[in-house]
N, C-alpha and C. Protein backbone atom coordinates (compact mmCIF):
# COMPACT_ATOMS: atom_id res chain seq x y z
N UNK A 1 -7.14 -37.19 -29.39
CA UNK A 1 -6.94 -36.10 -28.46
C UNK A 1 -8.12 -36.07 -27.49
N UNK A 2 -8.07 -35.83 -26.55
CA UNK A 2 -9.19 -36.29 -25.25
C UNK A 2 -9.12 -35.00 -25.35
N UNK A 3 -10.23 -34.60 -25.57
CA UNK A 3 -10.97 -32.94 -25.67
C UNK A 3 -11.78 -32.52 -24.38
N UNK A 4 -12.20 -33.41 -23.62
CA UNK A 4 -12.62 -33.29 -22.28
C UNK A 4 -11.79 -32.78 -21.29
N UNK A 5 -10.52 -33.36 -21.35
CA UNK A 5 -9.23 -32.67 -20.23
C UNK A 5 -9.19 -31.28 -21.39
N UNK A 6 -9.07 -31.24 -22.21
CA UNK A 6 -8.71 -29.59 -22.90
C UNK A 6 -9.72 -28.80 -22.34
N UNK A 7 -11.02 -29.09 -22.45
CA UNK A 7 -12.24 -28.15 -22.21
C UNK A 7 -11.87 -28.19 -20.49
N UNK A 8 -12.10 -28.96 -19.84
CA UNK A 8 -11.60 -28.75 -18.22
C UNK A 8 -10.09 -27.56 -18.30
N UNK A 9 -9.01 -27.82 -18.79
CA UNK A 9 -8.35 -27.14 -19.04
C UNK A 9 -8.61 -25.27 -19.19
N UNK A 10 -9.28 -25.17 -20.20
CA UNK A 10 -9.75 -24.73 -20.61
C UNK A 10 -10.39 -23.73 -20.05
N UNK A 11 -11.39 -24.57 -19.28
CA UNK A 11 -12.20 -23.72 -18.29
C UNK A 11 -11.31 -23.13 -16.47
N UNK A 12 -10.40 -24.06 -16.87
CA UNK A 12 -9.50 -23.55 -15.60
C UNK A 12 -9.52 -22.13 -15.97
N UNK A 13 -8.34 -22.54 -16.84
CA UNK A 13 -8.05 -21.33 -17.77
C UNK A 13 -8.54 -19.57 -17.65
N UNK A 14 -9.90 -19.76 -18.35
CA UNK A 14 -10.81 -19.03 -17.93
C UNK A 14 -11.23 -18.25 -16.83
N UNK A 15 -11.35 -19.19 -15.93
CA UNK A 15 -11.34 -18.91 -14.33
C UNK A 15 -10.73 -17.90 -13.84
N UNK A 16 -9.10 -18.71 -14.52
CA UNK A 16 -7.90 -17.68 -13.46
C UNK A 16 -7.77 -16.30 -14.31
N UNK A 17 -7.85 -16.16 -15.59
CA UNK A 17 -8.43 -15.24 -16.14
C UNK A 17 -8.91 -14.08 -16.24
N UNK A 18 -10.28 -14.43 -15.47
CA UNK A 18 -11.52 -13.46 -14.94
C UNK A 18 -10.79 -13.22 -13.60
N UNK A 19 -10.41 -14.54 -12.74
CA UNK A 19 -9.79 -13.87 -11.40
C UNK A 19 -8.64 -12.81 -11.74
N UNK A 20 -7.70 -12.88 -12.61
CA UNK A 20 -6.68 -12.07 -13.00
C UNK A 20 -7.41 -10.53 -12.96
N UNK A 21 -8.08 -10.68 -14.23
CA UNK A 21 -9.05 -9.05 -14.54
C UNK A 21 -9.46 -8.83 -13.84
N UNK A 22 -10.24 -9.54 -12.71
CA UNK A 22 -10.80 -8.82 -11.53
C UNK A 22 -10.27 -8.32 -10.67
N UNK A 23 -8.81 -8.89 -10.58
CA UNK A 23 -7.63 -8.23 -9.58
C UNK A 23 -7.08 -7.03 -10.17
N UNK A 24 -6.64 -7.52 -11.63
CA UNK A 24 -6.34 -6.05 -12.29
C UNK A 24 -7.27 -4.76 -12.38
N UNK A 25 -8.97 -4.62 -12.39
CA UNK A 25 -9.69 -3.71 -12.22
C UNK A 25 -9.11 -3.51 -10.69
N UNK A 26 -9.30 -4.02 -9.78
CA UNK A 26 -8.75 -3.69 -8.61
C UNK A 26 -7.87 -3.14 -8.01
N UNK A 27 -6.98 -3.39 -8.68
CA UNK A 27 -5.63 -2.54 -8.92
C UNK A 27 -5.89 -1.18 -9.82
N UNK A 28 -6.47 -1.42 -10.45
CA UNK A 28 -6.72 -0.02 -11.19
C UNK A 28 -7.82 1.08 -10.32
N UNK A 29 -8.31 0.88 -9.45
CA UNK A 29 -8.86 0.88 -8.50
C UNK A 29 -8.61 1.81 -7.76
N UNK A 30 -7.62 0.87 -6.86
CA UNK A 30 -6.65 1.54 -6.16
C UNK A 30 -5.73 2.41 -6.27
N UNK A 31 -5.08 2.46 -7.85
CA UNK A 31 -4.54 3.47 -8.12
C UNK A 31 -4.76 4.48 -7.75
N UNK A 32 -6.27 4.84 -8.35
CA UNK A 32 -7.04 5.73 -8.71
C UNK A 32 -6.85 6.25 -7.15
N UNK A 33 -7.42 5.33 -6.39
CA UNK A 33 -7.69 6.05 -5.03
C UNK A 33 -6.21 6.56 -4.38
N UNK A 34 -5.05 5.79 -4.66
CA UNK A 34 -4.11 6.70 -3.82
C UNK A 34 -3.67 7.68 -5.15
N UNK A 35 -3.57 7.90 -5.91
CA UNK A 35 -3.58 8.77 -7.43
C UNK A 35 -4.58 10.19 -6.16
N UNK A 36 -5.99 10.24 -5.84
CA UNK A 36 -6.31 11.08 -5.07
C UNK A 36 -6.19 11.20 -3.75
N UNK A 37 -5.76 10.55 -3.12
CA UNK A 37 -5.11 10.59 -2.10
C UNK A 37 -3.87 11.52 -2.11
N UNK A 38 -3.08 11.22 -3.05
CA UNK A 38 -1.85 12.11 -3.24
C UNK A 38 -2.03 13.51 -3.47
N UNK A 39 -3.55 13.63 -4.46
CA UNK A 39 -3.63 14.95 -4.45
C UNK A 39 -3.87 15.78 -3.75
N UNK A 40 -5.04 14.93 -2.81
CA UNK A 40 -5.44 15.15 -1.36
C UNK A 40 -4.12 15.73 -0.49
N UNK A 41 -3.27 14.95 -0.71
CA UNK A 41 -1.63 15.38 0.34
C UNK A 41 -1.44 16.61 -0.48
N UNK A 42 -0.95 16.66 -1.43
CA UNK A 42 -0.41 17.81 -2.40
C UNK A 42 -1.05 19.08 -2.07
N UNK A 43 -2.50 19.06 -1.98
CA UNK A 43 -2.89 20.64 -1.60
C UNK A 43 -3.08 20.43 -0.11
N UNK A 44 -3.20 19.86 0.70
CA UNK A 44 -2.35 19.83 2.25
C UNK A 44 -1.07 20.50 2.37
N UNK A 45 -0.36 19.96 1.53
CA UNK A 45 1.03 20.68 1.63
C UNK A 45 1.21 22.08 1.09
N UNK A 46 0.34 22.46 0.16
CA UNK A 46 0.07 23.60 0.06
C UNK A 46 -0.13 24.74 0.81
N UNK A 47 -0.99 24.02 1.87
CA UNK A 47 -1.68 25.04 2.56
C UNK A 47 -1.07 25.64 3.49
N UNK A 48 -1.78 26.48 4.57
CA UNK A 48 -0.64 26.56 5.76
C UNK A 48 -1.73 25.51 6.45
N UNK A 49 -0.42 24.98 7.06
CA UNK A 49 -0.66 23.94 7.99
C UNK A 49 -0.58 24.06 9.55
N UNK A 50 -1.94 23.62 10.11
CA UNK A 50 -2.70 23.75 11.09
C UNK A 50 -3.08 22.44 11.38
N UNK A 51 -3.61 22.55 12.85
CA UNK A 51 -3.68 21.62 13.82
C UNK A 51 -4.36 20.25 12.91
N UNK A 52 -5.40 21.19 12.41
CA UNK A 52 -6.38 20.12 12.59
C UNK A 52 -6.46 19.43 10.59
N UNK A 53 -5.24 20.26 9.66
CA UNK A 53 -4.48 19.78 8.84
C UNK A 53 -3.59 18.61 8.88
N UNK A 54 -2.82 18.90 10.34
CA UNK A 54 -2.14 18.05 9.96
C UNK A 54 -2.41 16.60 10.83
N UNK A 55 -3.55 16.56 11.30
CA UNK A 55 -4.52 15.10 11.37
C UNK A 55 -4.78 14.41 10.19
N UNK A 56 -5.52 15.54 9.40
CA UNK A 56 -5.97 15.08 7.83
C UNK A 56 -4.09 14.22 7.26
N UNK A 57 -3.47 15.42 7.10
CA UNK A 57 -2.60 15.02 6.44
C UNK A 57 -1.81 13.54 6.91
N UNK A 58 -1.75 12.97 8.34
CA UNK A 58 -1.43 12.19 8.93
C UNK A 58 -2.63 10.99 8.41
N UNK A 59 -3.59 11.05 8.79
CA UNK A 59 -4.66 10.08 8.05
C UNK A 59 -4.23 9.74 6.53
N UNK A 60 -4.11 10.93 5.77
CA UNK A 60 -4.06 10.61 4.44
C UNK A 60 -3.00 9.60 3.92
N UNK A 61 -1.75 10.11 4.99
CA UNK A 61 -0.35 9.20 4.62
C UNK A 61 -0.82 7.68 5.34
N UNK A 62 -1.49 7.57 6.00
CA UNK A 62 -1.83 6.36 6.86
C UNK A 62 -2.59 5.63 5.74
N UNK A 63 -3.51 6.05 4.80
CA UNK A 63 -4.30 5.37 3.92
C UNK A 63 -3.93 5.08 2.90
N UNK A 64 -2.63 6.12 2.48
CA UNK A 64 -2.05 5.73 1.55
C UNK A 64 -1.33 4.79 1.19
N UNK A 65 -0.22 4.81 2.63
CA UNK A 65 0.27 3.59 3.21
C UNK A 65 -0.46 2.36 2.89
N UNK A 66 -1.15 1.51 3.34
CA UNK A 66 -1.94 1.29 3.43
C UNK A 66 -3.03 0.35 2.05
N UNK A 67 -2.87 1.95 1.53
CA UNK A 67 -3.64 1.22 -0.23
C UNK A 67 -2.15 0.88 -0.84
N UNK A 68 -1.43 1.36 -0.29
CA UNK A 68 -0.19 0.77 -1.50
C UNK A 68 0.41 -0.65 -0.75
N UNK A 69 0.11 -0.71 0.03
CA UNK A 69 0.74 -2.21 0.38
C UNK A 69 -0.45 -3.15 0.18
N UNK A 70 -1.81 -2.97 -0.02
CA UNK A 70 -3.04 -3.28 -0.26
C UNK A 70 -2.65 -3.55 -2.33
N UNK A 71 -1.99 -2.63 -2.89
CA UNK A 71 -1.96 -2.64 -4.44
C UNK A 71 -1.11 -3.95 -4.27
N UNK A 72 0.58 -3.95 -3.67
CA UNK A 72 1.67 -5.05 -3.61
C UNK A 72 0.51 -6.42 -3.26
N UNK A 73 -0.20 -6.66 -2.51
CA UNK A 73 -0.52 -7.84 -2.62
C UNK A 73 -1.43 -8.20 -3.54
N UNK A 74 -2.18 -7.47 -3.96
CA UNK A 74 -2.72 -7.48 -5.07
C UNK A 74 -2.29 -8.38 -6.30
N UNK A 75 -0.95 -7.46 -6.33
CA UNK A 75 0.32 -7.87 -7.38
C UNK A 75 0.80 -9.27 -7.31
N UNK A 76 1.15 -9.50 -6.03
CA UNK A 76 1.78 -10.59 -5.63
C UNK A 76 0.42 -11.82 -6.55
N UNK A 77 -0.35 -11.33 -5.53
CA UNK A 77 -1.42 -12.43 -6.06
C UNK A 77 -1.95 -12.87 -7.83
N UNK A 78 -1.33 -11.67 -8.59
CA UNK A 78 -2.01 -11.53 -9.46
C UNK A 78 -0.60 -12.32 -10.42
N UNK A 79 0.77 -12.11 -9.88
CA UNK A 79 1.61 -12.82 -10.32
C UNK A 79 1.87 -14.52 -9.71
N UNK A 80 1.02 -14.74 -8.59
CA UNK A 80 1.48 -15.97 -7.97
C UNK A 80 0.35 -16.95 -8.86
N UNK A 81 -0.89 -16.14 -9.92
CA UNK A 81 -1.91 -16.60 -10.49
C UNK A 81 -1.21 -17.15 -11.95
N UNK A 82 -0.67 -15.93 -11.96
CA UNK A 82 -0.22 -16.42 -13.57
C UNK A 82 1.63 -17.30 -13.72
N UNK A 83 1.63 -16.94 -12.19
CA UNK A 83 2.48 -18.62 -12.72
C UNK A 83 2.09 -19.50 -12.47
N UNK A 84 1.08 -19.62 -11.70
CA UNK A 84 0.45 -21.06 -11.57
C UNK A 84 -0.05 -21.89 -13.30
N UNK A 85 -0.83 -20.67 -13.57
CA UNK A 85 -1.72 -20.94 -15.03
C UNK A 85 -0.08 -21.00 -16.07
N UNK A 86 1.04 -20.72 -16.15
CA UNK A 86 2.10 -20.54 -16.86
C UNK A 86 2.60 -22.60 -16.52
N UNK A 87 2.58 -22.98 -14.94
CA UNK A 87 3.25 -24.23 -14.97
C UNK A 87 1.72 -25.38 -15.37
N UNK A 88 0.54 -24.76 -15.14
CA UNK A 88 -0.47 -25.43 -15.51
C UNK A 88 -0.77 -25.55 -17.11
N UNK A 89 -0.36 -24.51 -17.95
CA UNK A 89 -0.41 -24.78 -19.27
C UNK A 89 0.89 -25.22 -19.84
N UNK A 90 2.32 -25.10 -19.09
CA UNK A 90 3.50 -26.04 -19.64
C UNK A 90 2.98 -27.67 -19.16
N UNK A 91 2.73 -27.51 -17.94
CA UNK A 91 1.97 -29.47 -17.81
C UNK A 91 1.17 -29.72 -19.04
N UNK A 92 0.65 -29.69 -19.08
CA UNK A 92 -0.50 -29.79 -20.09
C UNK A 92 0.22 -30.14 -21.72
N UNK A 93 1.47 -29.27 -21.83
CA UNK A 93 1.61 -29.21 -23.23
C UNK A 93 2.71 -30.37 -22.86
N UNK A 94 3.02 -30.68 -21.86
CA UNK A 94 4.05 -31.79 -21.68
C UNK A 94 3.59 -32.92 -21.95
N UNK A 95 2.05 -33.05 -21.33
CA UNK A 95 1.56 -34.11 -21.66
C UNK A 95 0.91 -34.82 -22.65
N UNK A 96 0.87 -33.94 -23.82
CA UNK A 96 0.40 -33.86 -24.86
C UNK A 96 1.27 -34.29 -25.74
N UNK A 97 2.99 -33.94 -25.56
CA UNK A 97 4.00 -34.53 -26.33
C UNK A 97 4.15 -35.99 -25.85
């Protein structure tokens, strides 16, 4: 068994990994921030709404916007990672049979 391509393997592995978790803290992240953002809207909508409310409130939907299409690529990326590492560890086991 050539343990050198496993450990390279291996360390791919790893890599995409840490890149994964680091996207997923990121995403968790972002939640958070449109999670307050929303709340931010929520007592906007509360209030009576005035001029210079409904700037805020217009900004807020703009950022929200914004972080959530900011979360989708996130996603995208974080799924376009793990199928890579999904056809990179079926190669691997192909080549091994």
């Amino acid at each position: 068994m050539d343990f050198a391509k496993l450990d390279k393997l291996q360390e791919k592995v790893n890599t995409l990994l840490g890149y994964a978790n680091s996207l997923k803290e990121e995403n968790r992240e972002l939640r958070r921030k449109v999670y307050s953002l929303d709340l931010n809207l929520s007592q906007i909508r509360a209030a009576s709404v005035k001029d210079s409310f409904k700037a805020k409130y217009m900004g807020l939907v703009e950022e929200r916007d914004r972080l959530m299409m900011e979360r989708e690529l996130v996603r995208k990326k974080v799924e376009g990672i793990v199928g890579r590492l999904d056809v990179a560890i079926e190669e691997e086991e192909n080549r091994e049979s």
